[in-house]
N, C-alpha and C. Protein backbone atom coordinates (compact mmCIF):
# COMPACT_ATOMS: atom_id res chain seq x y z
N UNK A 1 3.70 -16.36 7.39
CA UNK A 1 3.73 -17.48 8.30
C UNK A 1 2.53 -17.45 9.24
N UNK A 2 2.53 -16.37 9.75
CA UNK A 2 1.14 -16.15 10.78
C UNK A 2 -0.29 -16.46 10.06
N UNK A 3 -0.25 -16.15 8.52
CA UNK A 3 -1.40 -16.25 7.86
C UNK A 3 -1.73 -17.90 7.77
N UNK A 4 -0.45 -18.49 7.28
CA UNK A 4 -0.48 -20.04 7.07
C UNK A 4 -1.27 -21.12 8.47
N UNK A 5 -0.11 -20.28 9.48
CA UNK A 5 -0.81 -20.82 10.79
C UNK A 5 -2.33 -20.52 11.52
N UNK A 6 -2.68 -19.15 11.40
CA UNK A 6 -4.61 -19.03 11.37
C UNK A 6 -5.28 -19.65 10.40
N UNK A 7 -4.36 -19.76 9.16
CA UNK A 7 -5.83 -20.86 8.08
C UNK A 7 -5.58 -22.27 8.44
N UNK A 8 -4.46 -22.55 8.97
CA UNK A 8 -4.50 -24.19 9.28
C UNK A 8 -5.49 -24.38 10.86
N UNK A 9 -5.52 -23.73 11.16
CA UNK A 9 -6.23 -23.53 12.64
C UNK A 9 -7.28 -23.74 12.51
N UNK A 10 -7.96 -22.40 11.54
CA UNK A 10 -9.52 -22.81 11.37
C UNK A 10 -9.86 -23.98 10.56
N UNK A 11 -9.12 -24.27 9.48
CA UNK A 11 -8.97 -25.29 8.42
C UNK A 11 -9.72 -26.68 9.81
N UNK A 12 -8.47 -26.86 10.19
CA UNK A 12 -8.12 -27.75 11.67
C UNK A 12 -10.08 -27.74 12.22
N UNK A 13 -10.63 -26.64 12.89
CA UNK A 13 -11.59 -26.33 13.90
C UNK A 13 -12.77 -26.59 12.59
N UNK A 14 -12.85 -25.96 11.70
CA UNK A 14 -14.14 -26.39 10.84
C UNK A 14 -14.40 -27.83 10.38
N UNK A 15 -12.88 -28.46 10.24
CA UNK A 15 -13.49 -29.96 9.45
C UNK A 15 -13.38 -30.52 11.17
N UNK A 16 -12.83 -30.13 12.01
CA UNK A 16 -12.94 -31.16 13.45
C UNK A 16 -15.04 -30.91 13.86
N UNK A 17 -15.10 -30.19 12.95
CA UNK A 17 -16.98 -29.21 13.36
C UNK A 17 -17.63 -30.30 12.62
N UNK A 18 -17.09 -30.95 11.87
CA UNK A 18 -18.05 -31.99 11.25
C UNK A 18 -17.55 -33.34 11.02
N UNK A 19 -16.75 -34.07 12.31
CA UNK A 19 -16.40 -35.01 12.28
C UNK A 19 -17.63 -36.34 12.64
N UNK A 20 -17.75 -36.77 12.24
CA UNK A 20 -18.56 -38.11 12.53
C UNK A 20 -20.43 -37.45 12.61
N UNK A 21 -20.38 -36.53 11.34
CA UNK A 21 -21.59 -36.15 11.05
C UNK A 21 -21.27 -37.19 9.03
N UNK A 22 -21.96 -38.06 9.12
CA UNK A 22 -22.39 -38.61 7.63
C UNK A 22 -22.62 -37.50 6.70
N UNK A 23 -23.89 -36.76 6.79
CA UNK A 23 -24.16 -35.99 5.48
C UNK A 23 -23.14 -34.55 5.24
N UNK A 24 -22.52 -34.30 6.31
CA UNK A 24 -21.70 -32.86 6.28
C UNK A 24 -21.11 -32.35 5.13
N UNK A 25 -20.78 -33.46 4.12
CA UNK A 25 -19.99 -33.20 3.25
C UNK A 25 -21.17 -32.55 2.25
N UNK A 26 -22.50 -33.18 2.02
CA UNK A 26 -23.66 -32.64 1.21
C UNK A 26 -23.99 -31.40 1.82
N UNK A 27 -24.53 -31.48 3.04
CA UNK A 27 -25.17 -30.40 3.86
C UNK A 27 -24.44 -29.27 4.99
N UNK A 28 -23.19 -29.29 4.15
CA UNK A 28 -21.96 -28.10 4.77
C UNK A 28 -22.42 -27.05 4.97
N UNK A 29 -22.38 -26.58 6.47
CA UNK A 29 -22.57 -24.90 6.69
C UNK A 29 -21.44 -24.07 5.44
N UNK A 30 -22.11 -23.42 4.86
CA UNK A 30 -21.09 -22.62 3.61
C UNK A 30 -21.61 -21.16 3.84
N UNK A 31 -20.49 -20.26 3.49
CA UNK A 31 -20.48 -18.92 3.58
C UNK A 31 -19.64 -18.85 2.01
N UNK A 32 -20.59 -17.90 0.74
CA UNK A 32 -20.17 -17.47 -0.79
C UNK A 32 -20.76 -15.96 -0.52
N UNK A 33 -19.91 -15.67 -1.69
CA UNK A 33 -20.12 -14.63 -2.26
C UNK A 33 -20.08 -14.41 -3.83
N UNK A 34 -20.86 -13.42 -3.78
CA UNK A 34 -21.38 -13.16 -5.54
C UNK A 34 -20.10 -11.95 -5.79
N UNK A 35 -19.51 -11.62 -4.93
CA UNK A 35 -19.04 -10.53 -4.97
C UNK A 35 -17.54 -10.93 -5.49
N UNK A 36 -16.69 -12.11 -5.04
CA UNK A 36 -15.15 -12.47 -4.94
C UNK A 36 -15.40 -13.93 -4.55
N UNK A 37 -14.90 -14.17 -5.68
CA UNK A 37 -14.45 -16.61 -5.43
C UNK A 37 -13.68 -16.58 -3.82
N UNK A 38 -13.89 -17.39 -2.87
CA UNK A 38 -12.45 -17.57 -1.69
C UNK A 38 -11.26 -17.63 -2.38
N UNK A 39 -10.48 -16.76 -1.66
CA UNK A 39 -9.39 -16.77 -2.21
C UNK A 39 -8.22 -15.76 -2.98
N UNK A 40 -10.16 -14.95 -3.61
CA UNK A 40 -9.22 -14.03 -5.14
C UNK A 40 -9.30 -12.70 -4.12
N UNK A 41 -8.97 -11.47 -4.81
CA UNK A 41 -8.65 -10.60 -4.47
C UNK A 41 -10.44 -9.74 -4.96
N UNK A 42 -10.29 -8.91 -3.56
CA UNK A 42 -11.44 -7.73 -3.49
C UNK A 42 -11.16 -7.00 -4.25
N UNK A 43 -12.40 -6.57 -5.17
CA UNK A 43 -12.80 -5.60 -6.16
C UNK A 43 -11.86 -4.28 -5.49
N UNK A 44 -11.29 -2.88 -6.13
CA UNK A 44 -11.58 -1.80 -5.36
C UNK A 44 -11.95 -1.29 -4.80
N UNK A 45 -13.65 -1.18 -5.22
CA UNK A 45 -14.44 -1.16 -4.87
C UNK A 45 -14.94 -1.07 -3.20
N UNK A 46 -14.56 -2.50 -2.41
CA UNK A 46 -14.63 -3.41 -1.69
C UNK A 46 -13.76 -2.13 -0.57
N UNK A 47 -12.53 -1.71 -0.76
CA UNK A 47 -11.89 -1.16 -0.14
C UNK A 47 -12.34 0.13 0.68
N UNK A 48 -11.67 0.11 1.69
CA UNK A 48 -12.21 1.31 2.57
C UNK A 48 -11.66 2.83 1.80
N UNK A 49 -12.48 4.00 2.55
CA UNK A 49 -13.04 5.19 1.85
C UNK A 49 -12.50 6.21 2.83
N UNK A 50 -11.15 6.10 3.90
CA UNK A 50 -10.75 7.27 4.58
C UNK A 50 -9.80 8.33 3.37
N UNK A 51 -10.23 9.10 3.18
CA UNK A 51 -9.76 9.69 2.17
C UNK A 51 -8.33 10.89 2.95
N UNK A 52 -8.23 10.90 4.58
CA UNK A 52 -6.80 11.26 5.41
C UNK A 52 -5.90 9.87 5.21
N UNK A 53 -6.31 8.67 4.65
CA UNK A 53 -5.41 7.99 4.76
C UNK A 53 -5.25 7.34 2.91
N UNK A 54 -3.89 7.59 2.72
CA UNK A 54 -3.70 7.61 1.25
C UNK A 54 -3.38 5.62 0.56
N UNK A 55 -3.56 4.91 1.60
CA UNK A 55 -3.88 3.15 1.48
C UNK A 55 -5.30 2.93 1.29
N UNK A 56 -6.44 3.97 1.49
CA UNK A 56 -7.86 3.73 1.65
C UNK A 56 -8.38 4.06 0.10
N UNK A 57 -8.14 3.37 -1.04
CA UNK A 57 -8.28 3.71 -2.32
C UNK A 57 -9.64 3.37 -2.81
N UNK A 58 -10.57 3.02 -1.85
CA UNK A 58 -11.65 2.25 -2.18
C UNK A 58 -13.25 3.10 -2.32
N UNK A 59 -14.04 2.97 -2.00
CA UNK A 59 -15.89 3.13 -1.83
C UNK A 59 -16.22 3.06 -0.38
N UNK A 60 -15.86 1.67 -0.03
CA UNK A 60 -16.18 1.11 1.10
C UNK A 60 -17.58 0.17 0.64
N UNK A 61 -17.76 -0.28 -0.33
CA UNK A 61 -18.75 -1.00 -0.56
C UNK A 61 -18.73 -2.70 0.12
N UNK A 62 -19.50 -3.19 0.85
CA UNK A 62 -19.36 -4.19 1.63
C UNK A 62 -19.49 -5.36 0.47
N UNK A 63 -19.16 -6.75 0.41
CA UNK A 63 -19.28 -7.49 -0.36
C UNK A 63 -20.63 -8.16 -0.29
N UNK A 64 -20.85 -8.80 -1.12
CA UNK A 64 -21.63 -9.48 -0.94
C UNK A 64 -21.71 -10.95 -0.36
N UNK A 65 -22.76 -11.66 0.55
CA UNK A 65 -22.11 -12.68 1.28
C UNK A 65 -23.92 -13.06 1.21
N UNK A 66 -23.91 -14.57 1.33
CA UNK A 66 -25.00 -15.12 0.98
C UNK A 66 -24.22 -16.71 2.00
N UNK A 67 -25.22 -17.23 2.75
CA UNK A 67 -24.77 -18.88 3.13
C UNK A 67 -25.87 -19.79 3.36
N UNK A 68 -25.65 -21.03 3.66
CA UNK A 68 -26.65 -22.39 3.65
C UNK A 68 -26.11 -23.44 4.20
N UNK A 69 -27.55 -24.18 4.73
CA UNK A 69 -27.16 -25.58 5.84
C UNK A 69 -26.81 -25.02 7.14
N UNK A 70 -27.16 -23.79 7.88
CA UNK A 70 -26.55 -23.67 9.26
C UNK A 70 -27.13 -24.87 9.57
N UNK A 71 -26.59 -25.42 11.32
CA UNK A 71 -26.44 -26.09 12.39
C UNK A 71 -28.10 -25.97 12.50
N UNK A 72 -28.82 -27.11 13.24
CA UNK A 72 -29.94 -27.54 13.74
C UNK A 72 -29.87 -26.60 14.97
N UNK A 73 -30.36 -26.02 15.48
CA UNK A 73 -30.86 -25.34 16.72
C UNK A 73 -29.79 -23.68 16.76
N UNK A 74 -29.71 -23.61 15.12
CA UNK A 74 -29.00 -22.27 15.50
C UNK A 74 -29.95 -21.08 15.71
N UNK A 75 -29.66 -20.23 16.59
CA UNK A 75 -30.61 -18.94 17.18
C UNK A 75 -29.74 -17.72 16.51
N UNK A 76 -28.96 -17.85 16.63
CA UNK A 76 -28.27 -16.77 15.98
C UNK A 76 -26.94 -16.92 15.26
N UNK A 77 -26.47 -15.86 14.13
CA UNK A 77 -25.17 -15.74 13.80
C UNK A 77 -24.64 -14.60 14.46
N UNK A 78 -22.84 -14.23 14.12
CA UNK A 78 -22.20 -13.45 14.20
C UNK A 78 -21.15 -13.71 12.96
N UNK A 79 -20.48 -12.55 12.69
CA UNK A 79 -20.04 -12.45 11.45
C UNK A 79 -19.01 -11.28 11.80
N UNK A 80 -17.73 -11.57 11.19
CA UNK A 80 -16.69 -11.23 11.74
C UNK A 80 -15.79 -11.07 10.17
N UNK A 81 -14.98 -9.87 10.29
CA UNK A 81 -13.84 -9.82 9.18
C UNK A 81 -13.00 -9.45 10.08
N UNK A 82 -11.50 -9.83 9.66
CA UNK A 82 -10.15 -9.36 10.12
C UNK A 82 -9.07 -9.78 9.22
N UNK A 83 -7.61 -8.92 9.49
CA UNK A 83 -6.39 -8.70 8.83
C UNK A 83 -5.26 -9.29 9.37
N UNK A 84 -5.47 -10.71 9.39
CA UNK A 84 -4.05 -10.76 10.74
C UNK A 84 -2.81 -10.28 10.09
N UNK A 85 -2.42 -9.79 9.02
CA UNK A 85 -0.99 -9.28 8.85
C UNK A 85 -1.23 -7.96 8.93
N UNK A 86 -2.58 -7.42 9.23
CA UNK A 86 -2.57 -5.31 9.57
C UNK A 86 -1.68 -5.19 11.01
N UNK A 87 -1.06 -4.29 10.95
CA UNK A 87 -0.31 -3.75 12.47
C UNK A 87 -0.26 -4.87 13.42
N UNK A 88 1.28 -5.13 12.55
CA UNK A 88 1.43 -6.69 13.33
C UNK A 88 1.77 -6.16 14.88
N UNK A 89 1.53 -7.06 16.16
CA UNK A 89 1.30 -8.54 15.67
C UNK A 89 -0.07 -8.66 16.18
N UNK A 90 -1.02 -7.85 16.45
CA UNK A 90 -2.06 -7.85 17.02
C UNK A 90 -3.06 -8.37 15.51
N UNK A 91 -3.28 -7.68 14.58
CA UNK A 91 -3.78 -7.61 13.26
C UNK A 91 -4.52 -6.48 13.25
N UNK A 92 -5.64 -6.52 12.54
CA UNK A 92 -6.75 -5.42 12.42
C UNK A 92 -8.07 -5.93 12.22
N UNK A 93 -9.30 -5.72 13.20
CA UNK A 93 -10.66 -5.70 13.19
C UNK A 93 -10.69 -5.14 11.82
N UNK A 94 -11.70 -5.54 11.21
CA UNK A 94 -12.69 -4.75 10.21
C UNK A 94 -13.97 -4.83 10.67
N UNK A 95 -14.67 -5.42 11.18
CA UNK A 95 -15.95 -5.49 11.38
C UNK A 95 -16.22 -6.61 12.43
N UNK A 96 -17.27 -6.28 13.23
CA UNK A 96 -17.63 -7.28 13.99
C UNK A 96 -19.59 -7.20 14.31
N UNK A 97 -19.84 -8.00 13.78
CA UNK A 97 -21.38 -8.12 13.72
C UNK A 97 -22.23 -9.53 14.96
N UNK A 98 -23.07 -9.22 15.27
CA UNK A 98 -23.61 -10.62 15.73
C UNK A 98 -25.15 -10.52 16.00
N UNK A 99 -25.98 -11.13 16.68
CA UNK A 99 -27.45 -11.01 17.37
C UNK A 99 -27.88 -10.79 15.46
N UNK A 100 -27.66 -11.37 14.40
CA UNK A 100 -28.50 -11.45 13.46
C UNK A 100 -29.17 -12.57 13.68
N UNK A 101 -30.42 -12.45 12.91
CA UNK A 101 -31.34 -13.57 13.41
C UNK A 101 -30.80 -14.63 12.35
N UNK A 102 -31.72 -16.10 12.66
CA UNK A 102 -31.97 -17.16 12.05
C UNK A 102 -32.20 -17.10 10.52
N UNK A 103 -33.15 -16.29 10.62
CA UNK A 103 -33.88 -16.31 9.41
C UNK A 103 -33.15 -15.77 8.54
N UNK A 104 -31.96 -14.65 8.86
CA UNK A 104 -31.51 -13.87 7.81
C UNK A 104 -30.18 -15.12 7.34
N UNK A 105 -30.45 -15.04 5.65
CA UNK A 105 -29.21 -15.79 5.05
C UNK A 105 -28.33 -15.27 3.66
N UNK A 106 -28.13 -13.99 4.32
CA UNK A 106 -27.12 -13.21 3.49
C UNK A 106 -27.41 -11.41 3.43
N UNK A 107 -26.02 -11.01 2.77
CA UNK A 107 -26.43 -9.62 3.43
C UNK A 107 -26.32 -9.47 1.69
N UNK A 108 -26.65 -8.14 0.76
CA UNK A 108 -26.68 -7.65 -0.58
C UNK A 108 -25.34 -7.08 -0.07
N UNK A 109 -24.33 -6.42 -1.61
CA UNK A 109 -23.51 -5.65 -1.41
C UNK A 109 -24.12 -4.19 -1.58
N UNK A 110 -22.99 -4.07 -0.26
CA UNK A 110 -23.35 -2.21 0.43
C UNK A 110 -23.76 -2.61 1.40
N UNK A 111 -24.66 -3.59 1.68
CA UNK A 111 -25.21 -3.35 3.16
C UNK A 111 -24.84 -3.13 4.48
N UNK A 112 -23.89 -4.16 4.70
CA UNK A 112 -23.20 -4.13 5.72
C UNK A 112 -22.29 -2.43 5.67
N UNK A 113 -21.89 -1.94 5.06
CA UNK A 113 -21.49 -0.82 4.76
C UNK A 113 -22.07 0.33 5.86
N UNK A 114 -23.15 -0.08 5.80
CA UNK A 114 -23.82 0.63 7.36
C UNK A 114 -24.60 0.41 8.49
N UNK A 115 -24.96 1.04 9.42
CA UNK A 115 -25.81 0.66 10.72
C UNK A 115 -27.08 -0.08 10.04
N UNK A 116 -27.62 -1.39 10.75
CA UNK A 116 -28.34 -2.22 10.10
C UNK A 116 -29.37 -2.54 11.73
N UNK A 117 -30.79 -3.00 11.05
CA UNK A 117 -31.67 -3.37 12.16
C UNK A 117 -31.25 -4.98 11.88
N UNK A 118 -30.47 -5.27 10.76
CA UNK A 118 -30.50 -6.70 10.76
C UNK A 118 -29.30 -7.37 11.51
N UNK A 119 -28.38 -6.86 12.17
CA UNK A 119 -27.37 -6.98 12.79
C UNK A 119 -27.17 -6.28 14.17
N UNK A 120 -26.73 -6.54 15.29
CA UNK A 120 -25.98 -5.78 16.23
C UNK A 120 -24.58 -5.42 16.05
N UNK A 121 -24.11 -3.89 15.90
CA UNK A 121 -22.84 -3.82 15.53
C UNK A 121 -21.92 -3.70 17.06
N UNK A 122 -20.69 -4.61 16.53
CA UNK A 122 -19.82 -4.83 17.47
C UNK A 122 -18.78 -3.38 17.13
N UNK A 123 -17.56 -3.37 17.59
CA UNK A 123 -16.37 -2.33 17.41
C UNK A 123 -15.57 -2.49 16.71
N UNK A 124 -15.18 -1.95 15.40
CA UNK A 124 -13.89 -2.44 15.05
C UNK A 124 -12.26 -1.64 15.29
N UNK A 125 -11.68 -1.93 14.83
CA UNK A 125 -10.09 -1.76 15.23
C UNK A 125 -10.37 -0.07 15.21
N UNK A 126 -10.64 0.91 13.69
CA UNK A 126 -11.91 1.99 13.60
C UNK A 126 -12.73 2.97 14.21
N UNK A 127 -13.06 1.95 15.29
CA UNK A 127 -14.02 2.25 16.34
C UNK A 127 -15.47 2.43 15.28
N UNK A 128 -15.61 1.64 14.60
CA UNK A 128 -17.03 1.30 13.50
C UNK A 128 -17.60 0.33 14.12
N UNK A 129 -19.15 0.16 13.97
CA UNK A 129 -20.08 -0.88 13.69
C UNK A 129 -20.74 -1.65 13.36
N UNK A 130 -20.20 -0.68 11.68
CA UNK A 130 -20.18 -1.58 10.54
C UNK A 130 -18.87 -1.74 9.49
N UNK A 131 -19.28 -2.37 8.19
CA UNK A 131 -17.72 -2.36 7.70
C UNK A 131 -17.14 -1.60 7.56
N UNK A 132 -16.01 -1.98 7.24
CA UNK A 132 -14.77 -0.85 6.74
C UNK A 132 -13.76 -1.88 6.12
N UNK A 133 -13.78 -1.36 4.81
CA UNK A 133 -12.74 -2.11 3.58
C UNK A 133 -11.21 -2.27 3.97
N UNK A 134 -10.23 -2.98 3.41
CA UNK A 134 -9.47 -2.55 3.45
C UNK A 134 -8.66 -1.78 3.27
N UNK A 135 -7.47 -0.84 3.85
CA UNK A 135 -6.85 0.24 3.46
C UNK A 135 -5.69 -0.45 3.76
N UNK A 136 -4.86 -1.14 2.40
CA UNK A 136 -4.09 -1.89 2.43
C UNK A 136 -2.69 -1.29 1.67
N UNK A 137 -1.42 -0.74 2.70
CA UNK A 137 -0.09 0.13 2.17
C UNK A 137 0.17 -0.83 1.36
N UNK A 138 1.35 -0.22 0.38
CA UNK A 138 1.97 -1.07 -1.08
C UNK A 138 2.52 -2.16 -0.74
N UNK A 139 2.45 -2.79 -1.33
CA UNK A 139 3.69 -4.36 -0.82
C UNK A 139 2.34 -5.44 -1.14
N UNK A 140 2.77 -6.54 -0.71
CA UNK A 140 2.32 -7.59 -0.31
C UNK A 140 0.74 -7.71 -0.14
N UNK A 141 0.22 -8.52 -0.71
CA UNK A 141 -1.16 -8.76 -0.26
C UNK A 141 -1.55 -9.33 1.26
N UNK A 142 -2.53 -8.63 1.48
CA UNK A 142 -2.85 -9.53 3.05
C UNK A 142 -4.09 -9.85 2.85
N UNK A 143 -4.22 -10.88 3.80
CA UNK A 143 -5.40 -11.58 3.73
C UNK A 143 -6.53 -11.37 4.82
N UNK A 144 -7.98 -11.16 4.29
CA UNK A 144 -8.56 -10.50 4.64
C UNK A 144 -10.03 -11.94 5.35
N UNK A 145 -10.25 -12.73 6.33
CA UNK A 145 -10.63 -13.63 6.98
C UNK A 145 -12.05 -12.93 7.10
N UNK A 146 -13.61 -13.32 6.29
CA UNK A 146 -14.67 -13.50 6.50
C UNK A 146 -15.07 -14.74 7.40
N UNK A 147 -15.66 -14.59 8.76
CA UNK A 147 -15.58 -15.82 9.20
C UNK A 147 -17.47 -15.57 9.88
N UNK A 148 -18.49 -16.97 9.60
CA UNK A 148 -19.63 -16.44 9.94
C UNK A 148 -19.90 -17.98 10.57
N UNK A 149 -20.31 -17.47 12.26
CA UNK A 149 -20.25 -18.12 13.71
C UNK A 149 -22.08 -18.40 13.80
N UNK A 150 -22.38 -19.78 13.68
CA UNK A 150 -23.80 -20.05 14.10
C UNK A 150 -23.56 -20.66 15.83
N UNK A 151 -24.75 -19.48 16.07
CA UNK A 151 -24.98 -19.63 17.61
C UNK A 151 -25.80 -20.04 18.23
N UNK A 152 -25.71 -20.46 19.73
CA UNK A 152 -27.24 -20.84 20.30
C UNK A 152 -27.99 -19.46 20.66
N UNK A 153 -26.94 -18.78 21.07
CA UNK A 153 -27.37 -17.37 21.45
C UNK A 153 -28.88 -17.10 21.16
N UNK A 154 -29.75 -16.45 22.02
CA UNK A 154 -31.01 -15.57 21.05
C UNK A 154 -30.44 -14.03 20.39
N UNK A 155 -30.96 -13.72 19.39
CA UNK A 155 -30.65 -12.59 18.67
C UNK A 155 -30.34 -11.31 19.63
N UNK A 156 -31.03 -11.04 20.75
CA UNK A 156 -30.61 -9.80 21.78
C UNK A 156 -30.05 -10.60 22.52
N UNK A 157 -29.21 -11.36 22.54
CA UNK A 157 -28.68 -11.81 23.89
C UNK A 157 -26.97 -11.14 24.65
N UNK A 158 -26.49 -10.40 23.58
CA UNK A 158 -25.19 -9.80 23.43
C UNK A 158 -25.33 -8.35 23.53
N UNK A 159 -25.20 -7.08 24.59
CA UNK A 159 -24.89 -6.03 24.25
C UNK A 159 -24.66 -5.23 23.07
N UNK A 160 -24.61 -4.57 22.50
CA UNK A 160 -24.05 -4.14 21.36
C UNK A 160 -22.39 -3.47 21.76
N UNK A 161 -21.65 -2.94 21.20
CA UNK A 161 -20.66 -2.27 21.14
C UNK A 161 -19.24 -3.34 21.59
N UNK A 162 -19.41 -5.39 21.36
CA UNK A 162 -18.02 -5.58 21.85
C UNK A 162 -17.27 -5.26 20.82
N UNK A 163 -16.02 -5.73 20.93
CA UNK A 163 -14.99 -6.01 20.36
C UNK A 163 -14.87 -7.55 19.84
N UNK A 164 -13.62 -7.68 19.01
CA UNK A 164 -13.93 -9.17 18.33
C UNK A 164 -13.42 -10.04 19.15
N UNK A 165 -12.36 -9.44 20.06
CA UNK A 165 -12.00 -9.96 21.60
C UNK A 165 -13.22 -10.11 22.48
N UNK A 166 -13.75 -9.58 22.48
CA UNK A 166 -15.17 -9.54 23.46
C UNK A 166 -15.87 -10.21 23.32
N UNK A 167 -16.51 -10.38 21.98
CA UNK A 167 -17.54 -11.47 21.21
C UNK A 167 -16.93 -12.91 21.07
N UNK A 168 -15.31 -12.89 20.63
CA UNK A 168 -15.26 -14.45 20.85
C UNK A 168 -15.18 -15.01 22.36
N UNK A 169 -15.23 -14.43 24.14
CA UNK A 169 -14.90 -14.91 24.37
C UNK A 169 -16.64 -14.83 25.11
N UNK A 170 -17.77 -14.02 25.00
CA UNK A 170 -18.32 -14.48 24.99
C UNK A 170 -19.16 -15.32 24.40
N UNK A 171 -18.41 -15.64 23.23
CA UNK A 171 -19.33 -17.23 22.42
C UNK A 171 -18.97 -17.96 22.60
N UNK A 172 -18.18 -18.44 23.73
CA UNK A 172 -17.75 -19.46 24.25
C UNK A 172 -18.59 -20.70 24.74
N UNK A 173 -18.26 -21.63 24.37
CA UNK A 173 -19.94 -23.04 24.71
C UNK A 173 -20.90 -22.78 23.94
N UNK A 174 -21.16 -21.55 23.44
CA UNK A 174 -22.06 -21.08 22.67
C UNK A 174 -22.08 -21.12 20.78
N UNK A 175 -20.61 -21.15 20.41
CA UNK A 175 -20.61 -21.78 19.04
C UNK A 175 -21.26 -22.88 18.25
N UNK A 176 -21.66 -22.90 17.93
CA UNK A 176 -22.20 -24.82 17.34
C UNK A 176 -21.60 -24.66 16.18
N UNK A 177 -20.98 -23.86 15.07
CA UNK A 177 -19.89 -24.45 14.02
C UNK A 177 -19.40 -22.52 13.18
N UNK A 178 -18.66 -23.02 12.04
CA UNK A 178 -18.44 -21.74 11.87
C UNK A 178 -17.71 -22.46 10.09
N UNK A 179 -17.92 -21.15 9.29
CA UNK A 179 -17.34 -21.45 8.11
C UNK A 179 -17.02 -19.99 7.74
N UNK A 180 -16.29 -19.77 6.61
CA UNK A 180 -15.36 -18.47 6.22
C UNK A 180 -15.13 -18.88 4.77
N UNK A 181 -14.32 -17.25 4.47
CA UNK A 181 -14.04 -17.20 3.08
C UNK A 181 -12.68 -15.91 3.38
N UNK A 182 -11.58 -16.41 2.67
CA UNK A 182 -10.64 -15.74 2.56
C UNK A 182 -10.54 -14.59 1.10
N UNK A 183 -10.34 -13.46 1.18
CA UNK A 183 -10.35 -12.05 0.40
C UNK A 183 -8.73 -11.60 0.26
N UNK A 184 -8.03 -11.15 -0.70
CA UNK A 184 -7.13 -10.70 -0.68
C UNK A 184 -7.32 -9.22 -1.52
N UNK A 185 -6.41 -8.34 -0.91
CA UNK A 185 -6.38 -6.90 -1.06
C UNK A 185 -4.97 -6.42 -0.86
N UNK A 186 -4.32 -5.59 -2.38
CA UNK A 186 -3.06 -5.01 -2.06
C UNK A 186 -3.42 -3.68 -2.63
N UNK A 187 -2.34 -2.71 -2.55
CA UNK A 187 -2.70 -1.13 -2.65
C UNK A 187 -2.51 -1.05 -4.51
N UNK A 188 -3.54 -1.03 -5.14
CA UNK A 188 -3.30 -0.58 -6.53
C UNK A 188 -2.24 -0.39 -7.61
């Protein structure tokens, strides 16, 4: 239910991001991957690599993520994964990135996987700065929210080390649109 209600939300906030823009539908801010269609389920692969925790069945290999058409006067992105059904009811950070520049329009898989000059790393749930897969117990798939935020921001304009609490509330006025891709991951 919680999952239904965050995708109708953003669902809701991305198409309200391109209301009474004509070409939006041609020239859509889009966030793909070569790595997983929206929707399907993360490789193994993909999954996090704590080998004290017996849900972490994975590499930790970051996906791959590639996008096009940002916003006219964007200065920067931020780029964000999370679990809203991990340790309800708060969820779980996976990653929180931002101060990447303009110019950059996609990361290879693995990259994000570690400390990058092409990103400022934020904190995750972890206490990481870069990714971390999912380590997802038996049951049920949860859904895993890629969401990538074009900003006015300049690329150093953010500290390094927030939280995804921290970063959304300073991108506040500061958003100009945002698009995502949903990942699903259950334990093997």
């Amino acid at each position: 239910m919680l999952v239904r209600k965050w995708s109708l939300a953003v669902a809701v906030a991305m198409t309200a991001s391109c209301a009474g823009l004509p070409a939006c539908a041609e020239d859509a801010f889009t966030l793909s991957s070569s790595s997983f269609k929206d929707g399907e389920r993360l490789a193994v692969k993909h999954a996090g690599n704590n080998k004290s925790n017996p849900n972490c069945v994975g590499e930790n290999v970051s996906p791959a993520f590639s996008w096009v058409n940002p916003p006219e006067g964007t200065k920067s992105f931020a780029f964000l994964m999370f679990d809203p059904e991990g340790r309800p009811p708060a969820g779980v950070s996976h990653f929180v990135a931002y101060g990447i520049s303009p110019f950059v329009t996609g990361f290879a898989e693995g990259e994000l996987s570690k400390p990058s000059d092409k990103y400022v790393g934020g904190v995750s749930l972890m206490k990481l700065s870069n990714y971390f897969g999912p380590c997802t117990p038996p049951g049920a798939p949860h859904h895993y929210i890629f969401t990538l935020i074009a900003t006015d921001l300049e690329p150093n304009a953010l500290k390094e080390g927030l939280t995804r609490e921290e970063l959304i509330v300073a991108l506040g006025g500061h958003a100009k649109r945002a698009t995502g891709m949903v990942g699903t991951f259950s334990h093997p």
